[in-house]
C-alpha atoms as a PDB file:
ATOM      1  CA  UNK A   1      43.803  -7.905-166.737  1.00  0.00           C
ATOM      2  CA  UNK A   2      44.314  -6.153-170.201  1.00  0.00           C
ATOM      3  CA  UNK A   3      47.801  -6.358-171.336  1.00  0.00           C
ATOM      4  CA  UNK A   4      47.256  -3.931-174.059  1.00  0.00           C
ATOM      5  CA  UNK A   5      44.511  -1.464-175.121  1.00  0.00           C
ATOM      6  CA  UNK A   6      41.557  -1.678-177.695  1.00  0.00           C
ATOM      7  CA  UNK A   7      42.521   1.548-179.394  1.00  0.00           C
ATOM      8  CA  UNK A   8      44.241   1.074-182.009  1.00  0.00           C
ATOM      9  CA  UNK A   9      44.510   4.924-183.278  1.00  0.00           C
ATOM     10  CA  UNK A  10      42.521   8.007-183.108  1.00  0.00           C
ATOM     11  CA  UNK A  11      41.579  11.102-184.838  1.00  0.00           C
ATOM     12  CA  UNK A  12      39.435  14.141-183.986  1.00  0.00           C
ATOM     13  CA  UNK A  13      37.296  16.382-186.813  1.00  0.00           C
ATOM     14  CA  UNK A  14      36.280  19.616-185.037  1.00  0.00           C
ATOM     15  CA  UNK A  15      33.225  20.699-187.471  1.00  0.00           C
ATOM     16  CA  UNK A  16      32.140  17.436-189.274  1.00  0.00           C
ATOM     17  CA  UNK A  17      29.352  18.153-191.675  1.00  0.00           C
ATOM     18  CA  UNK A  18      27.054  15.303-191.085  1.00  0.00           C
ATOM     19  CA  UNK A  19      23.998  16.876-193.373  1.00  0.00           C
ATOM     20  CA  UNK A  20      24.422  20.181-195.989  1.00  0.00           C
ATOM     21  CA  UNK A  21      21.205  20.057-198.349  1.00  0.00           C
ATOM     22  CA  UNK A  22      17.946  21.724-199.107  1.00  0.00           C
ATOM     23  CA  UNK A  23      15.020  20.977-197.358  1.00  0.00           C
ATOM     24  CA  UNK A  24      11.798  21.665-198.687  1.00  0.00           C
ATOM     25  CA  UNK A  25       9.116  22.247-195.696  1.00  0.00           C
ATOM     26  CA  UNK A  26       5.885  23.423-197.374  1.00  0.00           C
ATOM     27  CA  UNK A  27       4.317  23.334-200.825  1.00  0.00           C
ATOM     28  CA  UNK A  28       4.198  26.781-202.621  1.00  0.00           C
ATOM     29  CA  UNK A  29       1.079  27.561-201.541  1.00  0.00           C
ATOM     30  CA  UNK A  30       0.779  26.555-197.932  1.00  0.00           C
ATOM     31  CA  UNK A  31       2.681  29.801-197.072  1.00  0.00           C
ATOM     32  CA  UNK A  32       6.106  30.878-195.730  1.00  0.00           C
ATOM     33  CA  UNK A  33       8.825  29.473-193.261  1.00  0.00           C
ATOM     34  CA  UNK A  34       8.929  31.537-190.658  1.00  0.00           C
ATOM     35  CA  UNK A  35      11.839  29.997-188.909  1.00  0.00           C
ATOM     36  CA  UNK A  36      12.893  26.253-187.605  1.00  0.00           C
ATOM     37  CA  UNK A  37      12.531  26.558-183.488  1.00  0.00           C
ATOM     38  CA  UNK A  38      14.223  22.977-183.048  1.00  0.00           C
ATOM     39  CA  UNK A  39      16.379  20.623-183.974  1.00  0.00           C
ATOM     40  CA  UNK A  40      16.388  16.782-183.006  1.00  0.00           C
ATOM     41  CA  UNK A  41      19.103  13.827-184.544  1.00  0.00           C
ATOM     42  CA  UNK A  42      18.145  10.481-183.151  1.00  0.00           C
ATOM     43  CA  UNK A  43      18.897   6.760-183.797  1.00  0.00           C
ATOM     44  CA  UNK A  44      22.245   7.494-184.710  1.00  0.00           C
ATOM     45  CA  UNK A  45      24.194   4.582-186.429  1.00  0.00           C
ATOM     46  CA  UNK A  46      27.573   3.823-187.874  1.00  0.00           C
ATOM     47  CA  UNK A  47      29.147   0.921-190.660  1.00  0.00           C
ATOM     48  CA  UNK A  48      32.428   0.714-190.739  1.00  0.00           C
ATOM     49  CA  UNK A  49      33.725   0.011-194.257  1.00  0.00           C
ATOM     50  CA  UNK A  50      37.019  -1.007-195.781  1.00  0.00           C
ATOM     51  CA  UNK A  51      38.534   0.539-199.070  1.00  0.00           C
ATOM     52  CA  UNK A  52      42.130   0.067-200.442  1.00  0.00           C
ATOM     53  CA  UNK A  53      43.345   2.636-199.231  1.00  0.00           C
ATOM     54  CA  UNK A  54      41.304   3.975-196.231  1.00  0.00           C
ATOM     55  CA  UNK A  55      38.804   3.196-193.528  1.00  0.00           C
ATOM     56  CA  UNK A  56      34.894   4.226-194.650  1.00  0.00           C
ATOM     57  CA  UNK A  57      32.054   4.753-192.310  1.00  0.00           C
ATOM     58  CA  UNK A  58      28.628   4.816-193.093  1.00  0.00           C
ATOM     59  CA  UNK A  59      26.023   7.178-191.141  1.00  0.00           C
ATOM     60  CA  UNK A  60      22.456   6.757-190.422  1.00  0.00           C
ATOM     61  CA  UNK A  61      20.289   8.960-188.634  1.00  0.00           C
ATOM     62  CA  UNK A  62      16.993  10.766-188.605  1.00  0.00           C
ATOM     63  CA  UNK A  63      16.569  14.494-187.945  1.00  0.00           C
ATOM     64  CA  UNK A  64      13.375  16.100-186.589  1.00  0.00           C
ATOM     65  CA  UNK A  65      12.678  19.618-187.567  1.00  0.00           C
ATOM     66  CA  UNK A  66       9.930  21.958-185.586  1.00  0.00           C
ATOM     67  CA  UNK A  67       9.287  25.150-187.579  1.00  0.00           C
ATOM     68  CA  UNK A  68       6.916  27.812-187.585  1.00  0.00           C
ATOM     69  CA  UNK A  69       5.542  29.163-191.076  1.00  0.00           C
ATOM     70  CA  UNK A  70       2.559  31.969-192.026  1.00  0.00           C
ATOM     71  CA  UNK A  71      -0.171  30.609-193.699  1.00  0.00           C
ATOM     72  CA  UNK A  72      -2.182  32.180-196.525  1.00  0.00           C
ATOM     73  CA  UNK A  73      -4.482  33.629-193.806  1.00  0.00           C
ATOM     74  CA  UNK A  74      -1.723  34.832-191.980  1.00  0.00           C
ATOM     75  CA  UNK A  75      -1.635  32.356-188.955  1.00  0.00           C
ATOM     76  CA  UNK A  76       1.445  31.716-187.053  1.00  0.00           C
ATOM     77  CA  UNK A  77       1.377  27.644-187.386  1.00  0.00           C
ATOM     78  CA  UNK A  78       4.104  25.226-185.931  1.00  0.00           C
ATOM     79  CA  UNK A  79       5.193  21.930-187.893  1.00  0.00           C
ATOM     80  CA  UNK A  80       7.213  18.539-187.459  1.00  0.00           C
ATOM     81  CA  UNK A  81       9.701  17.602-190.283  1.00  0.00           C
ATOM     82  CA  UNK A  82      11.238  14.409-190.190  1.00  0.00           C
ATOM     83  CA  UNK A  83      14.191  13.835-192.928  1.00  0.00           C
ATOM     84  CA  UNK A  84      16.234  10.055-193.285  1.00  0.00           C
ATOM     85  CA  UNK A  85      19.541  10.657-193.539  1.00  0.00           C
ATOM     86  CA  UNK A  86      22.626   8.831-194.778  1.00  0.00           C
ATOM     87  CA  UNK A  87      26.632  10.293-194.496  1.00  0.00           C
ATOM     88  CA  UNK A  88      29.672   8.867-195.169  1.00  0.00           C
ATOM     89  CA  UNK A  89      32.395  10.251-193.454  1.00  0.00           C
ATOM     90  CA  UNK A  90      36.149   9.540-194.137  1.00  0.00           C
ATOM     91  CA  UNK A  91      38.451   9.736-191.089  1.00  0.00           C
ATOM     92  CA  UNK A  92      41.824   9.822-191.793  1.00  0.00           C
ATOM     93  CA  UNK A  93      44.116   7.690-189.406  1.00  0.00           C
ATOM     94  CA  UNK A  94      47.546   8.590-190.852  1.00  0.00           C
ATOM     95  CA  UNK A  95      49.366   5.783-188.881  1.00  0.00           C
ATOM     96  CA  UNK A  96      46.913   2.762-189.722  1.00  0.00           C
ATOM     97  CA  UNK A  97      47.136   3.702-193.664  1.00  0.00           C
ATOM     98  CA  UNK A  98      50.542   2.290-193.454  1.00  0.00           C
ATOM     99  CA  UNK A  99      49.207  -1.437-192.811  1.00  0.00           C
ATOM    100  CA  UNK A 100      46.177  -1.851-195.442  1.00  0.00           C
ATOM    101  CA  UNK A 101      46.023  -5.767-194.511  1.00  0.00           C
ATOM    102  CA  UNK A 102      45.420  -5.044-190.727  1.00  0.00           C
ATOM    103  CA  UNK A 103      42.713  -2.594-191.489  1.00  0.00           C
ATOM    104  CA  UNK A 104      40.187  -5.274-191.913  1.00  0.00           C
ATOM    105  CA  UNK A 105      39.895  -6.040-188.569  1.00  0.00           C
ATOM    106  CA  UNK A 106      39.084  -2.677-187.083  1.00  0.00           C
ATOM    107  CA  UNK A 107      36.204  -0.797-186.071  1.00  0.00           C
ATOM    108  CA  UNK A 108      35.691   2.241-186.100  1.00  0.00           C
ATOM    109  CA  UNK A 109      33.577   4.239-182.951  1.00  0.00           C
ATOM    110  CA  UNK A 110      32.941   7.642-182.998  1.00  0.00           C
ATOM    111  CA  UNK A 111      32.314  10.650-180.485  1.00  0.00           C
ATOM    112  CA  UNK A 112      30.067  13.052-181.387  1.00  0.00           C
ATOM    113  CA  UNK A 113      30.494  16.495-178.950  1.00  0.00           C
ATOM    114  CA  UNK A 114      28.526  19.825-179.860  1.00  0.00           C
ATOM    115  CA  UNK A 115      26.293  18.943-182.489  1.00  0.00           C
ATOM    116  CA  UNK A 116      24.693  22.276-183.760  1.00  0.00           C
ATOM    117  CA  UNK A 117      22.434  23.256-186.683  1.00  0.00           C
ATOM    118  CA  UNK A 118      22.513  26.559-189.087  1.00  0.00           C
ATOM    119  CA  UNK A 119      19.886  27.145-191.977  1.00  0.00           C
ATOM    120  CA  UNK A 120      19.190  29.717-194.536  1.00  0.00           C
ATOM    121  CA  UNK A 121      15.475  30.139-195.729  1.00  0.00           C
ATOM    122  CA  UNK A 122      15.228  29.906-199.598  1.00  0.00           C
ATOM    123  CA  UNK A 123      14.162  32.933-201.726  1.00  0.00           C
ATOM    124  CA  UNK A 124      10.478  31.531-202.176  1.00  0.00           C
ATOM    125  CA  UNK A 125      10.193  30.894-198.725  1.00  0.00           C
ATOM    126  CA  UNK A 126       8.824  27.557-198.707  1.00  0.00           C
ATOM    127  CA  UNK A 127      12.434  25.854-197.574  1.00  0.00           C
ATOM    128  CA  UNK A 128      15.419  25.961-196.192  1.00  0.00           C
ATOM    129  CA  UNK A 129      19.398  25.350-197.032  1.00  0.00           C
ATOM    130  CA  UNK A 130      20.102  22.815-193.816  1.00  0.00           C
ATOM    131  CA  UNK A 131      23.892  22.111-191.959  1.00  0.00           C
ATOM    132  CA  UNK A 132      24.214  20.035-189.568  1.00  0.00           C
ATOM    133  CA  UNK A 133      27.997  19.953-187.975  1.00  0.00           C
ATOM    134  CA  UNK A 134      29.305  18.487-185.243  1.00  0.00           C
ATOM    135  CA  UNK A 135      33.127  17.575-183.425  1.00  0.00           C
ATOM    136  CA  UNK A 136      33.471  14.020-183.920  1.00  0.00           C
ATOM    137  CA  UNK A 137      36.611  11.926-182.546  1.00  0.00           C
ATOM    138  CA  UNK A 138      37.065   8.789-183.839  1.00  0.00           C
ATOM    139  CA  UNK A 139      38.286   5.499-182.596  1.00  0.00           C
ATOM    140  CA  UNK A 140      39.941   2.858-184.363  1.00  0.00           C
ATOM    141  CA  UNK A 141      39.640  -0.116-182.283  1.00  0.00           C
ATOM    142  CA  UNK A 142      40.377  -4.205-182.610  1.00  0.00           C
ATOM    143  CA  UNK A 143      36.405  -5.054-181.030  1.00  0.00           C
ATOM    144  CA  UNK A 144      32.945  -3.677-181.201  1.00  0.00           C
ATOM    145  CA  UNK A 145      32.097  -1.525-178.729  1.00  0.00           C
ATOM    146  CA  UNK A 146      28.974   0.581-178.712  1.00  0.00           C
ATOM    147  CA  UNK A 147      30.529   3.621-177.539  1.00  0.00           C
ATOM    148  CA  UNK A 148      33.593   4.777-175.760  1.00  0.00           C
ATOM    149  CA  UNK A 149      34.112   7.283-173.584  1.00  0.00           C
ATOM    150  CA  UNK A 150      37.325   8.902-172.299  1.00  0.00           C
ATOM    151  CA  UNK A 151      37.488  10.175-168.881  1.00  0.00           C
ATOM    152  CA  UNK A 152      38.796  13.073-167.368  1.00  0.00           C
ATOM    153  CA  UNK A 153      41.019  13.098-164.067  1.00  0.00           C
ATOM    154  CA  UNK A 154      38.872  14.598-161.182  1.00  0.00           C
ATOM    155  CA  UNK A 155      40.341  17.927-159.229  1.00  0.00           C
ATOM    156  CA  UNK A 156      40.917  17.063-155.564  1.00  0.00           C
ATOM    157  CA  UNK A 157      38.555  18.806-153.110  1.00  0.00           C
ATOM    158  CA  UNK A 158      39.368  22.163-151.782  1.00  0.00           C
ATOM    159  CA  UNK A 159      39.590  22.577-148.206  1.00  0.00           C
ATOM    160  CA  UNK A 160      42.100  21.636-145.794  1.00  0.00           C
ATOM    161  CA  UNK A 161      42.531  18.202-144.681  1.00  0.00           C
ATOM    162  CA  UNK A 162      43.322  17.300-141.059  1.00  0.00           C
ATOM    163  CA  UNK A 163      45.549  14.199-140.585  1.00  0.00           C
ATOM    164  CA  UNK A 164      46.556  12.574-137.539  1.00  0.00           C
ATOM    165  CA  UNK A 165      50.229  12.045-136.921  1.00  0.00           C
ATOM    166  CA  UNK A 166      52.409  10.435-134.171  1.00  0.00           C
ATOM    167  CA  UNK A 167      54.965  11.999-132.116  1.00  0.00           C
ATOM    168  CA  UNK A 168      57.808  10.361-134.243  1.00  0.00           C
ATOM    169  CA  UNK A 169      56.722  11.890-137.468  1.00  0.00           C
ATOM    170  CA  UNK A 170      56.784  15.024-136.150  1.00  0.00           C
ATOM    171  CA  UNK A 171      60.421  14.346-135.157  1.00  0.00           C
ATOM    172  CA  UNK A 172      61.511  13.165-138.301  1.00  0.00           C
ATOM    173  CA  UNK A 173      59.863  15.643-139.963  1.00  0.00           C
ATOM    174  CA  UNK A 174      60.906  19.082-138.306  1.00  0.00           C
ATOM    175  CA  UNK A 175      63.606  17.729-135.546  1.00  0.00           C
ATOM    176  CA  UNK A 176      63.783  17.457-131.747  1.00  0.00           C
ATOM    177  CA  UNK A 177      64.559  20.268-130.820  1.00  0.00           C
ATOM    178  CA  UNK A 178      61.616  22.013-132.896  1.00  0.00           C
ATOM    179  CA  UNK A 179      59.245  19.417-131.527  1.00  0.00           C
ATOM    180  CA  UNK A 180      59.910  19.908-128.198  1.00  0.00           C
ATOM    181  CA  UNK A 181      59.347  23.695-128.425  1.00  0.00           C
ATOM    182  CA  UNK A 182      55.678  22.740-130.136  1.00  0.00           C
ATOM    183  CA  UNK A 183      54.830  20.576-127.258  1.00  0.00           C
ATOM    184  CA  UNK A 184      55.779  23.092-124.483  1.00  0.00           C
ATOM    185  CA  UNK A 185      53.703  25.614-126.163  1.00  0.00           C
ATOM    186  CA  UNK A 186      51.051  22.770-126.434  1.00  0.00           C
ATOM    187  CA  UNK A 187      50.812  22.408-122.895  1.00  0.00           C
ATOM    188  CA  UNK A 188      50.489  26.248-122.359  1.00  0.00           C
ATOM    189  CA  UNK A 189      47.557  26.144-125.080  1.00  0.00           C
ATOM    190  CA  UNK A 190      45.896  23.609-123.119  1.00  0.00           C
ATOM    191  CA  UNK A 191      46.007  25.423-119.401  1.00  0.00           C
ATOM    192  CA  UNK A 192      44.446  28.665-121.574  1.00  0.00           C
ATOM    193  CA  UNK A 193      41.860  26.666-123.588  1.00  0.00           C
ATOM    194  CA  UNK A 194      40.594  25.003-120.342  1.00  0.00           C
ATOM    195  CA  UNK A 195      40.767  28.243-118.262  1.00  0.00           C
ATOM    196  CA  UNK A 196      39.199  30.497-121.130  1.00  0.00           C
ATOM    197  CA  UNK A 197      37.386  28.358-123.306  1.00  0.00           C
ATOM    198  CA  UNK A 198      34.246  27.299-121.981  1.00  0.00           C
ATOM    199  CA  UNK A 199      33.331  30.576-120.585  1.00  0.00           C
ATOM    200  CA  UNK A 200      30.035  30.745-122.665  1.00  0.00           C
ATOM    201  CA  UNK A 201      28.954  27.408-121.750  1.00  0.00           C
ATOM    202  CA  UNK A 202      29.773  27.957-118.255  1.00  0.00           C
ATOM    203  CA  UNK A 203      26.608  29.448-115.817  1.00  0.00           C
ATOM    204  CA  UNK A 204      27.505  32.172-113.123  1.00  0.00           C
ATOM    205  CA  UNK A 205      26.232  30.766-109.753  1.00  0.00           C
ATOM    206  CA  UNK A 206      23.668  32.529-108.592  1.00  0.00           C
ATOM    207  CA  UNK A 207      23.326  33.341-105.202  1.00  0.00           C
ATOM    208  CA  UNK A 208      19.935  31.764-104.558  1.00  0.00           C
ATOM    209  CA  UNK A 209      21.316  28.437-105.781  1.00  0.00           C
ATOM    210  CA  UNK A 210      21.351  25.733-103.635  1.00  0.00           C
ATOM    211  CA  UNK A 211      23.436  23.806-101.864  1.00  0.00           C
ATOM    212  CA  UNK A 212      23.128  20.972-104.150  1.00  0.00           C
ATOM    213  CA  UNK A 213      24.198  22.694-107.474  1.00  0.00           C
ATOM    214  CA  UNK A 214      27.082  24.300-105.347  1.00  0.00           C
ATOM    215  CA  UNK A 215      28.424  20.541-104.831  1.00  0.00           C
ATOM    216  CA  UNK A 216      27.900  19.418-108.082  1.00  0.00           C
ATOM    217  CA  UNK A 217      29.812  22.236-109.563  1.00  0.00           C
ATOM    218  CA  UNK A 218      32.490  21.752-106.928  1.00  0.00           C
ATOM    219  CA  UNK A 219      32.707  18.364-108.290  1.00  0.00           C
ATOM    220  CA  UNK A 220      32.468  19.142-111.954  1.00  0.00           C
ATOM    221  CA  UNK A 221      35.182  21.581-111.474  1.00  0.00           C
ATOM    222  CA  UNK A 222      37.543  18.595-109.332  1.00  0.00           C
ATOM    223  CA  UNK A 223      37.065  16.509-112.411  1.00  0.00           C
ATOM    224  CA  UNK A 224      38.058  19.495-114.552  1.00  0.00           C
ATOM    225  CA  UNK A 225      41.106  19.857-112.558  1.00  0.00           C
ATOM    226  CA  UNK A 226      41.918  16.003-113.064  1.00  0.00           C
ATOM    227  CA  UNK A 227      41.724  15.892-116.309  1.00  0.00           C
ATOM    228  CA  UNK A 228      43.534  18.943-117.041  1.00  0.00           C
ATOM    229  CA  UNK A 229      46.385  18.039-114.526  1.00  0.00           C
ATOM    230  CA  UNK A 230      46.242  14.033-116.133  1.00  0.00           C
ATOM    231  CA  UNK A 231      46.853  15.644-119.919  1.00  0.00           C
ATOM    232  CA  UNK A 232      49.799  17.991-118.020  1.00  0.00           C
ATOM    233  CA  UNK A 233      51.686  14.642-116.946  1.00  0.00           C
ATOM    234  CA  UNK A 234      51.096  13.608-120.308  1.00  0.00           C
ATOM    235  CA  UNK A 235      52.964  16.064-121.527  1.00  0.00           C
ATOM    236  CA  UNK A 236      55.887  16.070-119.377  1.00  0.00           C
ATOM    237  CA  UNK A 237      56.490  12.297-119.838  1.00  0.00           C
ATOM    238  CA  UNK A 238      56.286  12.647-123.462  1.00  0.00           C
ATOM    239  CA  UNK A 239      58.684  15.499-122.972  1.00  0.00           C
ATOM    240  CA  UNK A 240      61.223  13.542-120.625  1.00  0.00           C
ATOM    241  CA  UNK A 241      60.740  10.778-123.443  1.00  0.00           C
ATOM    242  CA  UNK A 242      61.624  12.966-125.940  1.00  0.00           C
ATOM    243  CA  UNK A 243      65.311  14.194-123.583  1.00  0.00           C
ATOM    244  CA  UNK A 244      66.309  10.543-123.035  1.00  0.00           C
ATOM    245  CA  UNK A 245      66.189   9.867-127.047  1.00  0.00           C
ATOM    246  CA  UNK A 246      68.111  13.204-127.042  1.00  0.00           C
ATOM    247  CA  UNK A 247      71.211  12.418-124.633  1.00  0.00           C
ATOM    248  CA  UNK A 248      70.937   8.905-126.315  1.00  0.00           C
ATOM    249  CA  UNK A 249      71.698  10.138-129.448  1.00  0.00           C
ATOM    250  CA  UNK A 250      74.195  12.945-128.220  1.00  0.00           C
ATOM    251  CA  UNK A 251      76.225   9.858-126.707  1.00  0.00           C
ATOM    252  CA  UNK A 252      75.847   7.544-129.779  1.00  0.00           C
ATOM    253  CA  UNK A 253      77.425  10.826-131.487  1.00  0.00           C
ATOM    254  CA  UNK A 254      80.194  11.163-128.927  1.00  0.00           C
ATOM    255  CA  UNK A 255      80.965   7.857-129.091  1.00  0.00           C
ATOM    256  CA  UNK A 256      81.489   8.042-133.001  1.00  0.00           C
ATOM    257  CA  UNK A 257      83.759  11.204-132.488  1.00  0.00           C
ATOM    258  CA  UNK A 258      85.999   9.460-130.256  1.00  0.00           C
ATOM    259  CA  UNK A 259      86.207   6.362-132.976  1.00  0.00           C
ATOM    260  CA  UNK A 260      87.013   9.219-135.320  1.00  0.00           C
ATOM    261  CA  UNK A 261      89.468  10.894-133.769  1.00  0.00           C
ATOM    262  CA  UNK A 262      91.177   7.309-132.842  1.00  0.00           C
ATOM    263  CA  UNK A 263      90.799   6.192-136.484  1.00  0.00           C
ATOM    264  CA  UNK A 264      92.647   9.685-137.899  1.00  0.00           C
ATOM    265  CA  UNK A 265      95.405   8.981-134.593  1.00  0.00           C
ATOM    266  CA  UNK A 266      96.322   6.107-136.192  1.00  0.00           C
END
């Protein structure tokens, strides 16, 4: 188990300019830029470098370019541009600046979020004034790691959740007296819900039915009965239950009054 994170410090750039330069797409007389329809950066990679005073970090990455330009014969014509591209980028990590001789052993990583392109055709059309920017956080950290990523906490699921409790938690939690109201109108929820509840799954006899479905519906209804008359008892014990803790604990009290009122006689 770490005892202490990688991160040594941080810092966040919210428009980094990783590329602002001209970019010349056709000779002068192929025709005229149109307009670039997308933008690619891949192979991204980073250097860290160390200066006297600050932390360096070299970029490398290519940038495809897919533009459309009008040729002489005016023909709408799509084209690939592919540019090499170098940037170095100075994060400032105010705190680590203090310590130049620990700054040789860290790395840094960066974050690149929202990278995003803008471009300006030149006058003569054959070009075009290129910016890429993007929000970059960086990461000063003691290893190499390829990338980091920081994640955010996830929002609980709406919807109510349904947990089982005992009997004694409900005690504790709202009081005797409380829970034995809750269980007497329990048991009057329970004589409705069986009496009124399975109405629509319930088929009127009909008066050509035989004598067998008669019984067995005789006997469905018996078991019915049972059960319904089984959770009743259940009930009342847990009720009676419930009284005996009661006068229990209204004697344990009674008891303590008189040691009271014995303690303040004397």
């Amino acid at each position: 188990m770490f005892l202490t994170t990688s991160i040594a410090g941080r810092t966040k750039i919210e428009r980094e300019v990783l590329y602002d330069e001209e970019v010349c797409l056709l000779e002068k007389d192929q025709g005229r830029v149109l307009g670039i329809t997308s933008c690619f950066v891949y192979e991204v990679s980073f250097k860290t470098n160390y200066a006297s005073d600050s932390i360096m970090l070299e970029a490398a990455f290519i940038v495809e370019l897919i533009f459309e330009h009008l040729d002489n014969a005016g023909e709408c014509i799509n084209k690939i541009k592919k540019l090499s591209c170098k940037k170095r980028l100075s994060p400032d990590f105010h705190e680590l600046l203090k310590w130049p001789s620990k700054n040789e052993n860290l790395l840094v990583v960066p974050v690149i979020n929202d990278l995003a392109y803008r471009y300006v055709i030149t006058e003569d059309g054959t070009g075009i004034n290129l910016t890429l920017s993007a929000s970059i956080e960086y990461f000063a950290t003691f290893s190499y790691y390829s990338n980091i990523i920081e994640c955010g906490k996830e929002q609980p699921e709406t919807g109510d959740k349904i947990e089982s409790v005992n009997w004694r938690t409900v005690i504790n939690s709202i009081g005797l007296d409380d829970a034995l109201t809750c269980i007497d109108h329990l048991v009057k929820l329970i004589k409705i819900s069986r009496l009124f509840g399975n109405q629509e799954n319930t088929l009127p006899i009909q008066f050509e039915a035989s004598e067998s479905k008669v019984k067995d519906e005789n006997c469905s209804l018996k078991k019915f009965n049972k059960a319904l008359e089984d959770e009743i008892q259940t009930c009342k014990k847990t009720i009676a239950h419930l009284k005996s803790e009661l006068r229990e604990r209204e004697e344990i009290i009674s008891k303590l009054l008189l040691l009271l009122d014995k303690y303040n006689g004397q």
